[in-house]
N, C-alpha and C. Protein backbone atom coordinates (compact mmCIF):
# COMPACT_ATOMS: atom_id res chain seq x y z
N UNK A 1 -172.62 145.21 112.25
CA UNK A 1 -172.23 146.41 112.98
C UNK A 1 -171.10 146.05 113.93
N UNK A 2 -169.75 147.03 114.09
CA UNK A 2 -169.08 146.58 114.83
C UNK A 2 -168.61 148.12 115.60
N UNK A 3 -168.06 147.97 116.73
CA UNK A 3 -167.89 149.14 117.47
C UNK A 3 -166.82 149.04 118.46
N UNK A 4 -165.44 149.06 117.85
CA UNK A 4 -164.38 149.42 118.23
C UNK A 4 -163.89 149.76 119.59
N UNK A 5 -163.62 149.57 120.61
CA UNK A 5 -163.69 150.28 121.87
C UNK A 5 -161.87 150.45 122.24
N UNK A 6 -161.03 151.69 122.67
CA UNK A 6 -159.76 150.91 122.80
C UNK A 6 -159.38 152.33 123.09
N UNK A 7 -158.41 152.36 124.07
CA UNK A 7 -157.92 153.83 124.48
C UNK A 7 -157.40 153.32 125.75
N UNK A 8 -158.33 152.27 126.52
CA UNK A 8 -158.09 152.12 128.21
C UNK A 8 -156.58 151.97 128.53
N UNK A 9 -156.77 151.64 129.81
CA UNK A 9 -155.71 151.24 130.41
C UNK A 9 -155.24 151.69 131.96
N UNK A 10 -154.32 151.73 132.47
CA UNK A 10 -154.13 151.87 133.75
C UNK A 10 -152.99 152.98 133.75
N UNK A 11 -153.58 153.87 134.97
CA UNK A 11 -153.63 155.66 134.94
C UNK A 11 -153.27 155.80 136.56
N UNK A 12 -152.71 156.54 136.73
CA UNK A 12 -152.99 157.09 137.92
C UNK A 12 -153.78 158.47 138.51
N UNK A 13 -154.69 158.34 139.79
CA UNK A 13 -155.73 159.61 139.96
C UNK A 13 -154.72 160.78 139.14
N UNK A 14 -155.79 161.76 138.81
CA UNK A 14 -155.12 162.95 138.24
C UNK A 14 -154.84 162.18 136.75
N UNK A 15 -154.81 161.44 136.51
CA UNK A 15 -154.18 161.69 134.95
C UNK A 15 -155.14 161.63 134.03
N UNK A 16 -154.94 161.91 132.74
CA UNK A 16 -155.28 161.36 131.67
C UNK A 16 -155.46 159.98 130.50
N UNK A 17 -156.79 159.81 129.89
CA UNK A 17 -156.51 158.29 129.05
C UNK A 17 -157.86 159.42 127.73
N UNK A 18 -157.90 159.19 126.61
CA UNK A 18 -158.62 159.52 125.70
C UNK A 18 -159.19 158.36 124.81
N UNK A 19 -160.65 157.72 125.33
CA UNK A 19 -161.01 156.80 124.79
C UNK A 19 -161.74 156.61 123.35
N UNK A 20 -160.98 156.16 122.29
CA UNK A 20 -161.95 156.01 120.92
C UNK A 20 -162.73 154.93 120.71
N UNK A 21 -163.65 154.97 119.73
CA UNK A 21 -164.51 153.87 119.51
C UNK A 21 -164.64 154.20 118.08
N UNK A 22 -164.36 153.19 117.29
CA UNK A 22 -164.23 153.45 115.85
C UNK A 22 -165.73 152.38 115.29
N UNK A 23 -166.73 152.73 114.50
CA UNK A 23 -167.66 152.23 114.40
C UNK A 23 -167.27 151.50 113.01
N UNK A 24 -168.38 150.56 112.34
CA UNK A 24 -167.88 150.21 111.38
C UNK A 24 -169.86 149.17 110.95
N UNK A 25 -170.29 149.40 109.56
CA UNK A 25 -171.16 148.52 109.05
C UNK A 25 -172.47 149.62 109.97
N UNK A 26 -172.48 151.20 109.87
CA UNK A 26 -173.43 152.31 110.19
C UNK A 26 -173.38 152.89 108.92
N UNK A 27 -174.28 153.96 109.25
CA UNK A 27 -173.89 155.34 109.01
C UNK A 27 -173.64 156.36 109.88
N UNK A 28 -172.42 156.37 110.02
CA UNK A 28 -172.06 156.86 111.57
C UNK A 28 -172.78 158.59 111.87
N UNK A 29 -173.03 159.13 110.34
CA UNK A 29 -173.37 160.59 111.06
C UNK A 29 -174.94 160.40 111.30
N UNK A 30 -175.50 159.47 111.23
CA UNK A 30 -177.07 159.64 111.37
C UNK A 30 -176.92 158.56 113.03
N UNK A 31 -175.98 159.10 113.55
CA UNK A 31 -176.46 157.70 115.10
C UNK A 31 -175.89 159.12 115.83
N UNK A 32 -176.37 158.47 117.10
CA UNK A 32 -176.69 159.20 118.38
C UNK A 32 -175.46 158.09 119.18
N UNK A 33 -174.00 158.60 119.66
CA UNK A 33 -172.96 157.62 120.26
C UNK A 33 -172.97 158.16 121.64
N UNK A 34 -172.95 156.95 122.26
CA UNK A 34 -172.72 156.94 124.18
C UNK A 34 -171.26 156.45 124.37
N UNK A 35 -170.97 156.75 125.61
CA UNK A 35 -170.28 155.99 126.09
C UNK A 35 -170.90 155.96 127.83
N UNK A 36 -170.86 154.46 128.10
CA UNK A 36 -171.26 154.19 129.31
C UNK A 36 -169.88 152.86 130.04
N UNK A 37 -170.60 153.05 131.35
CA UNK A 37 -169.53 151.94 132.06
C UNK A 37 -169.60 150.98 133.05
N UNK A 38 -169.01 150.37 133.49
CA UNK A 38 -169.62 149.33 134.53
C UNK A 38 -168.62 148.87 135.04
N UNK A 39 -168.57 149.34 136.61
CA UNK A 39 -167.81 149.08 137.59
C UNK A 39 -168.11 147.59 138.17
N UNK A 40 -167.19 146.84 138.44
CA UNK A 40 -167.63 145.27 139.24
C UNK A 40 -168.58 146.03 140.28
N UNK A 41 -169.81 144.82 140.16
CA UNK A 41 -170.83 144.81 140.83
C UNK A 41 -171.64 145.82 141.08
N UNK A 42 -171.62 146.83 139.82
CA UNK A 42 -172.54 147.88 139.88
C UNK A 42 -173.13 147.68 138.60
N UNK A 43 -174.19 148.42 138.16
CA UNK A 43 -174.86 148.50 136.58
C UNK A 43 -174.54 149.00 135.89
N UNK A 44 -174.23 149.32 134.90
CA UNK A 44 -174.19 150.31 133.91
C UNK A 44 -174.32 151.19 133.43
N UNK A 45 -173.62 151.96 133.53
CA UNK A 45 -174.25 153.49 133.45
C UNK A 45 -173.63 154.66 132.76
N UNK A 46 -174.52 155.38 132.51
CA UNK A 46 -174.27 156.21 131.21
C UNK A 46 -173.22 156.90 131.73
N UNK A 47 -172.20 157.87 130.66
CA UNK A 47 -171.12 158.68 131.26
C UNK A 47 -171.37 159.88 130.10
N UNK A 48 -171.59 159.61 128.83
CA UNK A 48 -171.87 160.49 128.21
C UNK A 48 -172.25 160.78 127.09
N UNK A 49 -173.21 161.03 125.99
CA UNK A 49 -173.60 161.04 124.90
C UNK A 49 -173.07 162.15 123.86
N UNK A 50 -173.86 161.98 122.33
CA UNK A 50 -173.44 163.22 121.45
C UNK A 50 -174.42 162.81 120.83
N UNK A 51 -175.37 163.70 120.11
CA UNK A 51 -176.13 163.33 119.00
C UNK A 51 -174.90 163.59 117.53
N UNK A 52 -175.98 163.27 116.72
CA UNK A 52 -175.80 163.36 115.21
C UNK A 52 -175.50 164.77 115.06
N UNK A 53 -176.21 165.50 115.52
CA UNK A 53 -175.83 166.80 115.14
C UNK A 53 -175.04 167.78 116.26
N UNK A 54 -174.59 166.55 116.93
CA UNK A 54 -173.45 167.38 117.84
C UNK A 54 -173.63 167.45 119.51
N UNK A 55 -175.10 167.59 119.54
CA UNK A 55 -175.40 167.98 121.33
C UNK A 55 -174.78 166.95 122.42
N UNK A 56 -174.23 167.47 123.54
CA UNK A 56 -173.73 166.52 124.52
C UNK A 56 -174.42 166.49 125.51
N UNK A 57 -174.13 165.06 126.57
CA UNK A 57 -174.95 165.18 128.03
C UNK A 57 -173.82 164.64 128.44
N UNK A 58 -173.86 164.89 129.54
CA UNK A 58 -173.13 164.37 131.01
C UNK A 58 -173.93 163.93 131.99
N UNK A 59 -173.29 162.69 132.57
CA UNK A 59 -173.78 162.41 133.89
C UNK A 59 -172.66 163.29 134.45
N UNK A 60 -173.48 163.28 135.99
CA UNK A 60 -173.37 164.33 137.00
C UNK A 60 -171.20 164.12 136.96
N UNK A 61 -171.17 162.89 137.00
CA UNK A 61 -169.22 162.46 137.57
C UNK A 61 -168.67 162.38 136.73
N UNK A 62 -168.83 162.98 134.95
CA UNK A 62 -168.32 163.14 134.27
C UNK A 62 -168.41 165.11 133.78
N UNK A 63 -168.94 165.57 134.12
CA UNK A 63 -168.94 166.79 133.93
C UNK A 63 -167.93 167.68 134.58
N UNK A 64 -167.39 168.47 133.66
CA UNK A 64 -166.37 169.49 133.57
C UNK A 64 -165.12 168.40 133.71
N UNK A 65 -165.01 167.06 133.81
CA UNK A 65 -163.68 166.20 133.81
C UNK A 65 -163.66 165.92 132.61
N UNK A 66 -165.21 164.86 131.65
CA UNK A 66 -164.68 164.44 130.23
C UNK A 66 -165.17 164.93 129.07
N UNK A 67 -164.79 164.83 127.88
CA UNK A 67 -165.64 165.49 126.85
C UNK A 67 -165.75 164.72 125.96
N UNK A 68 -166.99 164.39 125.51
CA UNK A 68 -167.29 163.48 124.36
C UNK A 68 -166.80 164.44 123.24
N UNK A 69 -166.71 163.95 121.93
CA UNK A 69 -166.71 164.36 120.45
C UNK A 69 -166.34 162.75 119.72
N UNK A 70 -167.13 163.50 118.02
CA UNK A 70 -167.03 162.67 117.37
C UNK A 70 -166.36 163.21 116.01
N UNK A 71 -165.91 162.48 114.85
CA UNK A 71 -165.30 162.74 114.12
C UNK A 71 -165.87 161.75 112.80
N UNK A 72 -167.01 162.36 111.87
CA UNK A 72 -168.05 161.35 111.17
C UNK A 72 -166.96 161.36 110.35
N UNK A 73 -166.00 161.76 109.69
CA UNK A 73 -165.28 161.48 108.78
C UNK A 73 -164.66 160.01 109.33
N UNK A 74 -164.34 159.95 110.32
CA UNK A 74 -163.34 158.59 110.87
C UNK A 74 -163.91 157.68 111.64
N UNK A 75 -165.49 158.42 111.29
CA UNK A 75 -166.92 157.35 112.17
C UNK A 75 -166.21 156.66 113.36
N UNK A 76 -165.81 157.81 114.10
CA UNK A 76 -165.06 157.35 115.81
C UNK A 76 -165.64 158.49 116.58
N UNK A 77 -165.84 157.77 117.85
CA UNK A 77 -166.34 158.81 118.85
C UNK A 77 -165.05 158.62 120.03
N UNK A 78 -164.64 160.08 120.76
CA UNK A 78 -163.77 159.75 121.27
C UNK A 78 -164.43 160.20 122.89
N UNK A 79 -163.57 159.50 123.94
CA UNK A 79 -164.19 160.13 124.99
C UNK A 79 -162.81 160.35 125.96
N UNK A 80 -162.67 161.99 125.95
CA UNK A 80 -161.19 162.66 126.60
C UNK A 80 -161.81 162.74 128.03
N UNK A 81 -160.93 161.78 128.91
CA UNK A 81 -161.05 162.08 130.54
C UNK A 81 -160.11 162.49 131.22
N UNK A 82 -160.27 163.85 132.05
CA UNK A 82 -159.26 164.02 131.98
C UNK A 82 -159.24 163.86 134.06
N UNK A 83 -158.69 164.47 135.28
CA UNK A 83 -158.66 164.05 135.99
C UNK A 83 -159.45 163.04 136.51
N UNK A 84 -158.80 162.05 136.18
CA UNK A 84 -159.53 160.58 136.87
C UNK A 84 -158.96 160.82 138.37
N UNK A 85 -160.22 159.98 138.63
CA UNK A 85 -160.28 159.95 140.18
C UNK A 85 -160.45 157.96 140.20
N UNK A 86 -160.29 156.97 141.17
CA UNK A 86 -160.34 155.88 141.50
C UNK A 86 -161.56 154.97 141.21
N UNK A 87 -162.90 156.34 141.54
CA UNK A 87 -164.37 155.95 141.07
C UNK A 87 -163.83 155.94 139.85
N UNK A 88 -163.95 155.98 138.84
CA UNK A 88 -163.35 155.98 137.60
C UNK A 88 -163.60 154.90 136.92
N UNK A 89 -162.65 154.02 137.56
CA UNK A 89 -162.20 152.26 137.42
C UNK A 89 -163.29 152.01 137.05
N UNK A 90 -163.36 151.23 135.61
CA UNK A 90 -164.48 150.76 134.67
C UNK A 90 -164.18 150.07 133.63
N UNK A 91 -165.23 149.15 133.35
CA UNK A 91 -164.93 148.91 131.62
C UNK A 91 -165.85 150.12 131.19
N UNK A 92 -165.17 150.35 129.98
CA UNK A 92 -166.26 151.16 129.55
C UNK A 92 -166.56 150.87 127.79
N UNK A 93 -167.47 150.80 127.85
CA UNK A 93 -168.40 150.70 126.37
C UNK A 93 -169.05 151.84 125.45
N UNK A 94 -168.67 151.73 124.30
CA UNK A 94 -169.59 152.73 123.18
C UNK A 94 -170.81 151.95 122.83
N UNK A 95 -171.87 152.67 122.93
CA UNK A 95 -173.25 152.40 121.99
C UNK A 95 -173.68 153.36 121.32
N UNK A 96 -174.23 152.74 120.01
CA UNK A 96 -174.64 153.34 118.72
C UNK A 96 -176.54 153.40 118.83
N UNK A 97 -176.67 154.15 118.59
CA UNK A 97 -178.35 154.26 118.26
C UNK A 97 -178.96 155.03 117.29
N UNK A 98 -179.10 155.01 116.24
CA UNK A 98 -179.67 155.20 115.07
C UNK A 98 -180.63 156.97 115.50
N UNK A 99 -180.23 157.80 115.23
CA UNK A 99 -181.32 159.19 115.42
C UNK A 99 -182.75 159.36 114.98
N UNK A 100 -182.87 158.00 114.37
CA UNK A 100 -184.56 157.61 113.72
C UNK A 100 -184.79 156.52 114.48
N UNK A 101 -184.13 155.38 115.40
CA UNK A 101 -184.89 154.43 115.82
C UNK A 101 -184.62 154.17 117.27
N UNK A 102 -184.38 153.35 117.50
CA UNK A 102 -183.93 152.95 119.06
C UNK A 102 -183.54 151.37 119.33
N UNK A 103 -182.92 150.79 117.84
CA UNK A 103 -181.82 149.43 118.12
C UNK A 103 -180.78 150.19 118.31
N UNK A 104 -180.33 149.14 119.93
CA UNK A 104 -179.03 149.59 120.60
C UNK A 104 -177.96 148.52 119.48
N UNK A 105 -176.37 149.22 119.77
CA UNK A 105 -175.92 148.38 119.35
C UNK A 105 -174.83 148.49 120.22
N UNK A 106 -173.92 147.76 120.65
CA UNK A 106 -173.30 147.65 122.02
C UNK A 106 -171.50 147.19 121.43
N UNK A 107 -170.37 148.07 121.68
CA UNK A 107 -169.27 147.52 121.17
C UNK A 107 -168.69 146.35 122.94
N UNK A 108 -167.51 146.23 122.62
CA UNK A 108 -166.99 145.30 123.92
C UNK A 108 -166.20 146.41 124.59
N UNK A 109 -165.87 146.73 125.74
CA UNK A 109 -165.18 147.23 126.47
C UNK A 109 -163.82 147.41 126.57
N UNK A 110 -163.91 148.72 126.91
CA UNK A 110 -162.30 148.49 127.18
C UNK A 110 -161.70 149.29 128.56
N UNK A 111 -160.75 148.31 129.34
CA UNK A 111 -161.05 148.49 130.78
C UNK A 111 -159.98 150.23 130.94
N UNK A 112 -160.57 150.86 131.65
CA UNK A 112 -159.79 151.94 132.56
C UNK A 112 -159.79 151.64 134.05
N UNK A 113 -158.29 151.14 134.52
CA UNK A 113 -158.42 151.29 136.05
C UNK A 113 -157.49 152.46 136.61
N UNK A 114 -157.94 153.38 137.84
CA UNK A 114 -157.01 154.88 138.17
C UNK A 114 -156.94 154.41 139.32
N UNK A 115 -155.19 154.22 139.65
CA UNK A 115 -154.84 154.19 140.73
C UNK A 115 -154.67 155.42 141.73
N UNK A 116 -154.74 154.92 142.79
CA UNK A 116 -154.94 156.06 144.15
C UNK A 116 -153.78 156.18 144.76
């Protein structure tokens, strides 16, 4: 299983970055895709999901700013952010989870920092 992570980069508050994660060795329409993140010296934490059949969540500091979607034809999940703010600044990671089980599978990060 491999999980693509790549969109980041360095933004300034107010702007835009649209992060993809291209999966690879799934079946990408039967998984449930996150994207979560991790600021130095904080934990990890969720930013936003999609099931298999489409439904989204937001944490509270991603709502009405980003929008998950996925695209099973190109087994990529993308995650559009759009006014970044400084909290922001993250690596951020896709995880895959199967809609029948609960092995995580974890891609590598890719950093967003929003300057102030």
């Amino acid at each position: 299983v491999q999980l693509q992570a790549s969109g980041g980069g360095l933004v300034q508050a107010g702007g835009s970055l649209r992060l993809s994660c291209a999966a690879s060795g799934i079946v990408f329409r039967f998984y449930i895709m996150g994207w979560y993140r991790q600021a130095p010296g904080k934990p990890r934490e969720l930013v936003a999901t999609i099931t298999d059949r489409g439904s989204t969540d937001y944490a509270d500091s991603a709502k009405g700013r980003f929008t998950i979607s996925r695209d099973n034809a190109k087994n990529t999940v993308y995650l559009q952010m759009n006014s970044l703010k400084s909290e922001d600044t993250a690596t951020y990671y896709c995880k895959a989870r199967p809609s029948y089980g609960s092995v995580d599978y974890w891609g590598r990060g890719t950093q967003v920092t929003v300057s102030s």
